[in-house]
N, C-alpha and C. Protein backbone atom coordinates (compact mmCIF):
# COMPACT_ATOMS: atom_id res chain seq x y z
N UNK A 1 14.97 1.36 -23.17
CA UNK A 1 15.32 2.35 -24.17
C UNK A 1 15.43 3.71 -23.49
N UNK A 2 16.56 4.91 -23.75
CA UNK A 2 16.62 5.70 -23.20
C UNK A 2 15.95 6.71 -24.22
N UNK A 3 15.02 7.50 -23.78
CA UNK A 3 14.25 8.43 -24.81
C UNK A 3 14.06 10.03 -23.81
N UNK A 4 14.40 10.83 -24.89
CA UNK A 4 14.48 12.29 -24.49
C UNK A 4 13.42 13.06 -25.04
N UNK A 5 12.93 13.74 -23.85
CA UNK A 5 11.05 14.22 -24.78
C UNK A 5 11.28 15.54 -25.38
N UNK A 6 10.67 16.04 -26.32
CA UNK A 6 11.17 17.26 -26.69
C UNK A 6 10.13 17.89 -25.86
N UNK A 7 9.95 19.41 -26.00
CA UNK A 7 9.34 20.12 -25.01
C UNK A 7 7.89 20.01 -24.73
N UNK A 8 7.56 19.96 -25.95
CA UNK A 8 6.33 20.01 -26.14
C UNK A 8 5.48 18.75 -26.08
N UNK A 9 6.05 17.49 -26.30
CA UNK A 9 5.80 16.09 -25.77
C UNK A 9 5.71 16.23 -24.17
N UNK A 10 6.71 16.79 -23.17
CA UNK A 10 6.94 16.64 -21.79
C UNK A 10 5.24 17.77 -21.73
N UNK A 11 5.70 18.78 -22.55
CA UNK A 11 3.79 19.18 -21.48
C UNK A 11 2.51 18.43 -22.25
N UNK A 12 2.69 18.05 -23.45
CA UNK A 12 1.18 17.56 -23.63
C UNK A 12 1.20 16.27 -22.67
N UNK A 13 2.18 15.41 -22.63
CA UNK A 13 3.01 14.36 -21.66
C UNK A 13 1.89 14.37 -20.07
N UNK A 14 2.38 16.00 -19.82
CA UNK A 14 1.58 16.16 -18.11
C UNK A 14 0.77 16.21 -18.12
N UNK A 15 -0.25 16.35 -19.09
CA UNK A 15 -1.52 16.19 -18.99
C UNK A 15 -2.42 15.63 -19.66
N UNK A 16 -2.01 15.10 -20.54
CA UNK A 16 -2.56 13.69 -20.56
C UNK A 16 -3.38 14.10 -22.08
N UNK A 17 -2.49 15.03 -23.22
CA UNK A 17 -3.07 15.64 -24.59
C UNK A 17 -3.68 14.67 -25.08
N UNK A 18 -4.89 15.16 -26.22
CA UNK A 18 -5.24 14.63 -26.82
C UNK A 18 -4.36 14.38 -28.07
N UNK A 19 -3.80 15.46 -28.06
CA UNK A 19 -2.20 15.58 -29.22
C UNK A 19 -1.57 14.46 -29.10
N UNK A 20 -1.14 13.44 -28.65
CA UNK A 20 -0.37 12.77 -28.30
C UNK A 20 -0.84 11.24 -28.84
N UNK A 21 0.13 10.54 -29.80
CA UNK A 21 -0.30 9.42 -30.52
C UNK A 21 -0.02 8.30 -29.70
N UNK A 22 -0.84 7.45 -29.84
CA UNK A 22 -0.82 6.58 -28.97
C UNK A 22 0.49 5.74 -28.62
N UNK A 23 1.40 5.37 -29.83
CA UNK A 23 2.91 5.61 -29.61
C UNK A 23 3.48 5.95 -28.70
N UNK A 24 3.33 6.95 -28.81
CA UNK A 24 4.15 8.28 -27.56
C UNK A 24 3.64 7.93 -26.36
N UNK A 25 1.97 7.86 -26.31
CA UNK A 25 1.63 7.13 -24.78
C UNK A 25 2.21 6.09 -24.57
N UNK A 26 2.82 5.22 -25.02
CA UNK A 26 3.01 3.70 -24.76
C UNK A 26 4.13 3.58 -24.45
N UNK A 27 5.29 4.62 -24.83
CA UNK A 27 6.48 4.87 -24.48
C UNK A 27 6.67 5.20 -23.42
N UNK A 28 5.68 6.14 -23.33
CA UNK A 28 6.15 7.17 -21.68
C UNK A 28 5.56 6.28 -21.13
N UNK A 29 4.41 5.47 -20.77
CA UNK A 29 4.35 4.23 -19.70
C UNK A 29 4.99 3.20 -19.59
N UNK A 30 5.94 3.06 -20.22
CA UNK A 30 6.86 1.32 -20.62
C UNK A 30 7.68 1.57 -19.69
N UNK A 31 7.46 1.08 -18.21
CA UNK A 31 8.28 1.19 -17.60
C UNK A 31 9.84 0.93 -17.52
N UNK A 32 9.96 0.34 -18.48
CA UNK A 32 11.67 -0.21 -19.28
C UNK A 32 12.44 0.74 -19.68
N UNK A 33 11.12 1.53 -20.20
CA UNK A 33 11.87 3.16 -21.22
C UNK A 33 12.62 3.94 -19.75
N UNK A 34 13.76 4.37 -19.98
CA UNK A 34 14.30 5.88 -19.24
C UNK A 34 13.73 6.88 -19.81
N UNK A 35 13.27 7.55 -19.25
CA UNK A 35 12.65 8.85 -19.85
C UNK A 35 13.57 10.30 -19.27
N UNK A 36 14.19 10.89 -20.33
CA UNK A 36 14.79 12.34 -20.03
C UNK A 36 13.67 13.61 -20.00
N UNK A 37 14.13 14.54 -19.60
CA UNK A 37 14.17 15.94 -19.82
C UNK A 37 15.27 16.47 -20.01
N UNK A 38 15.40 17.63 -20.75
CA UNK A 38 16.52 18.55 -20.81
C UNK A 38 16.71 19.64 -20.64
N UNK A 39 17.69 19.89 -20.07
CA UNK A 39 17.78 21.34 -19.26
C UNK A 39 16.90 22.35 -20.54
N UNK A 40 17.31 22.27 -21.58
CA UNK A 40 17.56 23.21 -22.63
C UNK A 40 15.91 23.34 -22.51
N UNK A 41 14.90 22.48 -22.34
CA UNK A 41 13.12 22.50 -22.19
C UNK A 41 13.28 23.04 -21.21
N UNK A 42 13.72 22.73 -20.02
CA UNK A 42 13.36 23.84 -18.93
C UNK A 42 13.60 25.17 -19.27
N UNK A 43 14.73 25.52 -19.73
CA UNK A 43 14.96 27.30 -20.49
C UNK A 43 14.22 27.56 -21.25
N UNK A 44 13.80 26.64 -22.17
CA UNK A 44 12.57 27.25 -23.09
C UNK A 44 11.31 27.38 -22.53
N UNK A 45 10.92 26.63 -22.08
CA UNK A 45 9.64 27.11 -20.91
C UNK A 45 9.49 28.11 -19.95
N UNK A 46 10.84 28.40 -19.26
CA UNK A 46 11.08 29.61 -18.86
C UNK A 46 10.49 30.64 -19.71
N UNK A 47 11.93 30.45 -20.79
CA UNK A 47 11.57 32.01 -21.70
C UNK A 47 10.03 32.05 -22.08
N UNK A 48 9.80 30.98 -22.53
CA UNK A 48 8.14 31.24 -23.35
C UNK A 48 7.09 31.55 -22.34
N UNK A 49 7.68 31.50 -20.91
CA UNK A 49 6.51 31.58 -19.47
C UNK A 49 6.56 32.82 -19.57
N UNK A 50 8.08 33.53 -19.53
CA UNK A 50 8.57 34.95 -19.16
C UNK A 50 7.77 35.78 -20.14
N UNK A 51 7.42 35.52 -21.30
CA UNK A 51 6.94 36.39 -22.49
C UNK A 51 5.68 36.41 -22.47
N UNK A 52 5.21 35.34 -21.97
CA UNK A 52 3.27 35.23 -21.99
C UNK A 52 3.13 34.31 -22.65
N UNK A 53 3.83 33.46 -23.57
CA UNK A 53 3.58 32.51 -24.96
C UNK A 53 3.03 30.77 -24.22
N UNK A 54 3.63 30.92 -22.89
CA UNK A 54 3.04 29.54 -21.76
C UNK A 54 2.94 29.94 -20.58
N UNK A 55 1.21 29.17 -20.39
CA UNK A 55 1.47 28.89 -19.01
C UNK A 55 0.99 27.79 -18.42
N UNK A 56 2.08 27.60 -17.28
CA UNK A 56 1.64 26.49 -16.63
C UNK A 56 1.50 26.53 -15.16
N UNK A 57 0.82 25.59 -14.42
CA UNK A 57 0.33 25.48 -12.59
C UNK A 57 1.59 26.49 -12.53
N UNK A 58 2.00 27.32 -11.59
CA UNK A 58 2.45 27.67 -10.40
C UNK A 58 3.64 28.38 -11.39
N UNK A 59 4.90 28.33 -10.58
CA UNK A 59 6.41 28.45 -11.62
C UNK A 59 6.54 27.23 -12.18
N UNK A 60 7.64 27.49 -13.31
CA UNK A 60 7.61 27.12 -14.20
C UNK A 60 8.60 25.69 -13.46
N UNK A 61 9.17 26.30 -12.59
CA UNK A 61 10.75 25.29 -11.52
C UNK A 61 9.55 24.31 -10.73
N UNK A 62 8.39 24.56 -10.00
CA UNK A 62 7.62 23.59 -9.30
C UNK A 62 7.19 22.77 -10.18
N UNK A 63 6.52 23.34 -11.31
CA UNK A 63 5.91 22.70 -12.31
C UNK A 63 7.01 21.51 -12.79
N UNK A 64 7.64 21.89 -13.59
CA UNK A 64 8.70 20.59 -14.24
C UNK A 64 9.42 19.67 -12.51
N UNK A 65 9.64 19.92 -11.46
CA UNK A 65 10.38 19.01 -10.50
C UNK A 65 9.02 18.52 -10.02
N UNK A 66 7.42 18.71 -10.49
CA UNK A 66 6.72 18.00 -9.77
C UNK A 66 6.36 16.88 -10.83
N UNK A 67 6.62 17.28 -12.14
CA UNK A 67 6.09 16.17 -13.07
C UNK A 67 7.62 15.40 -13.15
N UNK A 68 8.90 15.55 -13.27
CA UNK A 68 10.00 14.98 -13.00
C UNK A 68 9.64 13.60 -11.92
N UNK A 69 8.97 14.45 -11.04
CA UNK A 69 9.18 13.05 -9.75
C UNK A 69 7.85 12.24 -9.83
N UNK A 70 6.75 12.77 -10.09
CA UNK A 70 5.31 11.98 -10.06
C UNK A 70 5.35 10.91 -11.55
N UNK A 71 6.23 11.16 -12.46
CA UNK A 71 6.22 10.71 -13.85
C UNK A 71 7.56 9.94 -13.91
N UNK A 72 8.40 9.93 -13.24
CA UNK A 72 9.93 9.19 -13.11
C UNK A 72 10.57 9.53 -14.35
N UNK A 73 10.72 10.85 -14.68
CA UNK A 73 11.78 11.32 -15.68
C UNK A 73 13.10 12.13 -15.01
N UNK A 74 13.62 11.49 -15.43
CA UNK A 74 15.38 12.15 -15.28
C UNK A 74 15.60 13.40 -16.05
N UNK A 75 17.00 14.28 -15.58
CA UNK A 75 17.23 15.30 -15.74
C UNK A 75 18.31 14.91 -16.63
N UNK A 76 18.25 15.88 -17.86
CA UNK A 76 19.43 15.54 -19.08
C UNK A 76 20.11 17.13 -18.68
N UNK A 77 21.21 16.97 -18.20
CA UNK A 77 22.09 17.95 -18.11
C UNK A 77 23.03 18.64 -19.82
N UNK A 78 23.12 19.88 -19.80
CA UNK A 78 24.35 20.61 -20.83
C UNK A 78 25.06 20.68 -20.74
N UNK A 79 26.09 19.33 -21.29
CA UNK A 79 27.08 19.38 -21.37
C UNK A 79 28.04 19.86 -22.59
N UNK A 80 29.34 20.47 -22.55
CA UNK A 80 29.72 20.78 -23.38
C UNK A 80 30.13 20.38 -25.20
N UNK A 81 29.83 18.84 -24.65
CA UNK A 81 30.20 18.09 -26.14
C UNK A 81 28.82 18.37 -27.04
N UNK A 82 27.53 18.63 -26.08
CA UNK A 82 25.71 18.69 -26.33
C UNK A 82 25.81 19.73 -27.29
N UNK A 83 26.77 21.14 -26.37
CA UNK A 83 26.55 22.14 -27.40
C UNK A 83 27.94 21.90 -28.28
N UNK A 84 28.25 21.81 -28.64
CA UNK A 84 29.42 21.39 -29.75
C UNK A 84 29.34 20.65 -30.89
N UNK A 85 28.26 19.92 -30.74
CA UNK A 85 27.77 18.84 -31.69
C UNK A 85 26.72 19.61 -32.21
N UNK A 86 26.10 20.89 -31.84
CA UNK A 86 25.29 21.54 -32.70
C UNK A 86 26.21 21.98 -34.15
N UNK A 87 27.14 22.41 -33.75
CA UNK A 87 27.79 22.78 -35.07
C UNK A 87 27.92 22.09 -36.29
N UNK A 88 28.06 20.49 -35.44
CA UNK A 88 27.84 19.68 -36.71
C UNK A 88 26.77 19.12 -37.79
N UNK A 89 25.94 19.76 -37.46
CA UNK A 89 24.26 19.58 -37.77
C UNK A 89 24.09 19.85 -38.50
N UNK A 90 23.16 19.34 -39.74
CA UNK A 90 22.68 20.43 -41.06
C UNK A 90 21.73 21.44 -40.61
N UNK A 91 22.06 22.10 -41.14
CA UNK A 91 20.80 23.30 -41.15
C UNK A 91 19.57 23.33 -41.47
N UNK A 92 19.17 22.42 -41.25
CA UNK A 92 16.87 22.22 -41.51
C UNK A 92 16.75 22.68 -40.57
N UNK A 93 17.24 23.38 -39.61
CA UNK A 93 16.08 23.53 -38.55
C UNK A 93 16.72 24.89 -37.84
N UNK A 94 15.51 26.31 -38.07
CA UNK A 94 16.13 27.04 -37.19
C UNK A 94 15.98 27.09 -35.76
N UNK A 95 15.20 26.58 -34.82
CA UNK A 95 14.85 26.56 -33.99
C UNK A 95 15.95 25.91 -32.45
N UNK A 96 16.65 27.38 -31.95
CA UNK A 96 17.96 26.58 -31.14
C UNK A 96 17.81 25.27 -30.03
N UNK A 97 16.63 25.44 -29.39
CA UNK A 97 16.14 24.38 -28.44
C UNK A 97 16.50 23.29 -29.45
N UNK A 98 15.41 23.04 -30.08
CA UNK A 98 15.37 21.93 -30.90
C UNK A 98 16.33 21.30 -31.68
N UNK A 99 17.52 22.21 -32.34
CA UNK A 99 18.96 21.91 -31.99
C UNK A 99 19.80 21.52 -31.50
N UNK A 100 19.81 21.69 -29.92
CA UNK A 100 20.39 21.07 -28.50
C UNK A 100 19.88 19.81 -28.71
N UNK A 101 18.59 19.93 -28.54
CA UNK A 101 18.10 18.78 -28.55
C UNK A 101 17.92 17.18 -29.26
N UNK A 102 18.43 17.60 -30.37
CA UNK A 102 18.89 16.73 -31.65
C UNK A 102 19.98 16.29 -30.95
N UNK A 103 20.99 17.54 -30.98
CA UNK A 103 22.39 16.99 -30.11
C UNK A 103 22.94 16.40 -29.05
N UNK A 104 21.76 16.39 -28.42
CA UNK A 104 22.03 16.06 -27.06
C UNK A 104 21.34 14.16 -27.10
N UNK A 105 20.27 13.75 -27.93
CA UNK A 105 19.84 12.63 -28.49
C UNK A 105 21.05 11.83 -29.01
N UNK A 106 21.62 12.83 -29.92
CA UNK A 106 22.58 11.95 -30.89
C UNK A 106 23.97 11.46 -30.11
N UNK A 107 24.39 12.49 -29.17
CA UNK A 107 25.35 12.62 -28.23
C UNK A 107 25.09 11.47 -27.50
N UNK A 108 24.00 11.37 -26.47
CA UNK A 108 23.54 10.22 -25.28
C UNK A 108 23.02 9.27 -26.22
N UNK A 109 23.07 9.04 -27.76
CA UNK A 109 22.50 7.67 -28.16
C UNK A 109 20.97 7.61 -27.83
N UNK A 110 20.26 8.06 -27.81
CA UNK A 110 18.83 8.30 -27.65
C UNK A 110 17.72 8.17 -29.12
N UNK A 111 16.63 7.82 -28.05
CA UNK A 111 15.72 8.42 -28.96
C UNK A 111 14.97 9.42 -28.68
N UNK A 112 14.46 10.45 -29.76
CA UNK A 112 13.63 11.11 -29.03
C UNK A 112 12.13 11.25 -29.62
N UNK A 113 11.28 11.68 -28.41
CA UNK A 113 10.06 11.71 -28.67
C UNK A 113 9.43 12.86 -28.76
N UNK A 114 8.82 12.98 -29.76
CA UNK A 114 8.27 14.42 -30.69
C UNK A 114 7.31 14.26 -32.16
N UNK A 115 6.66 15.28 -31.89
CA UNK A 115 5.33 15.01 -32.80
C UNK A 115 6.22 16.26 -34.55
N UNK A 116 7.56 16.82 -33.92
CA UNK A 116 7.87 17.19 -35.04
C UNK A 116 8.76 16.71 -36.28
N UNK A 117 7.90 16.78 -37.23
CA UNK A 117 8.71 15.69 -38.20
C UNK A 117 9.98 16.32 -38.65
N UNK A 118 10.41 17.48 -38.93
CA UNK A 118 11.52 18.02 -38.99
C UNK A 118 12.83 17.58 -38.25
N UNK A 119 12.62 16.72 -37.44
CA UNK A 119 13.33 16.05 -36.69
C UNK A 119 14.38 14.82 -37.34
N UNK A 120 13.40 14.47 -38.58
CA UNK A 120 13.07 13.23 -39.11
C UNK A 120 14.51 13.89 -40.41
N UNK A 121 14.60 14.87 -40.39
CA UNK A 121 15.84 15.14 -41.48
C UNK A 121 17.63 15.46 -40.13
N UNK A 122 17.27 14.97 -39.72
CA UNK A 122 18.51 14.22 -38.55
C UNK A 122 18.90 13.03 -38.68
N UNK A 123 19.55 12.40 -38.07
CA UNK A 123 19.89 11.29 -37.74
C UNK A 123 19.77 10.79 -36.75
N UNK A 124 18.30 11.25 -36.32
CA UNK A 124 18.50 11.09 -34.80
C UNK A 124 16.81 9.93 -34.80
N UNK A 125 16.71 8.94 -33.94
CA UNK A 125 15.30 8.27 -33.92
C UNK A 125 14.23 8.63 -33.52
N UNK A 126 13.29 9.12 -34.15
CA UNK A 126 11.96 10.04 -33.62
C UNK A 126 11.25 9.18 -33.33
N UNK A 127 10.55 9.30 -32.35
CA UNK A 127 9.42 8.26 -31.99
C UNK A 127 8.05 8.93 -32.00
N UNK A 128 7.06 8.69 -32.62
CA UNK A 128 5.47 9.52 -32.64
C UNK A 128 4.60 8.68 -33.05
């Protein structure tokens, strides 16, 4: 199964949250599952590093390429159809990351994994 983590899954993800339903653990170890990241989490972690709102080990670029390779998650690139398909979206959700991110699920046929249920008024498969 190919599954795309939303942001906040990939860091409770690195360290091993107590947040995190046992679901979601069982996914990210199934070695069968592909597991993404998406660019659009790396920018948001940026910005939210840049402001004070996160922090994590070291930069924010060591941080995500060291859990990328120790955790075997792939890189979900922005592509243009990703942002284009936002337009087609209902409006439940203001939040632009989380937007992409719908789109970019629905686009690559995915599921994604996220503890937010707002997700759940998409069409997209939440896993939690």
């Amino acid at each position: 199964m190919k599954v795309l983590l939303d942001t906040q899954a990939f860091l409770w993800l690195s360290v091993d949250s107590a947040f995190l339903s046992k679901k979601s653990k069982k996914v990210f170890l199934e070695e069968k599952n592909d597991l993404y990241l998406s660019l659009a989490s790396v920018w948001e972690m940026s910005i939210k590093t840049s402001i004070g709102k996160l922090k994590v080990p070291g930069s924010v670029e060591a941080f995500v390429l060291t859990q990328l390779h120790e955790n075997s998650i792939l890189q979900l690139p922005i592509h243009f159809r990703h942002v284009a398909r936002v337009e087609d979206l209902p409006f439940c959700h203001r939040d632009p990351f989380d937007r992409l991110l719908i789109s970019q699920a629905l686009e690559e046929k995915m599921a994604i994994l996220s503890n937010d249920a707002v997700f759940d008024k998409y069409a997209v498969d939440r896993i939690w």
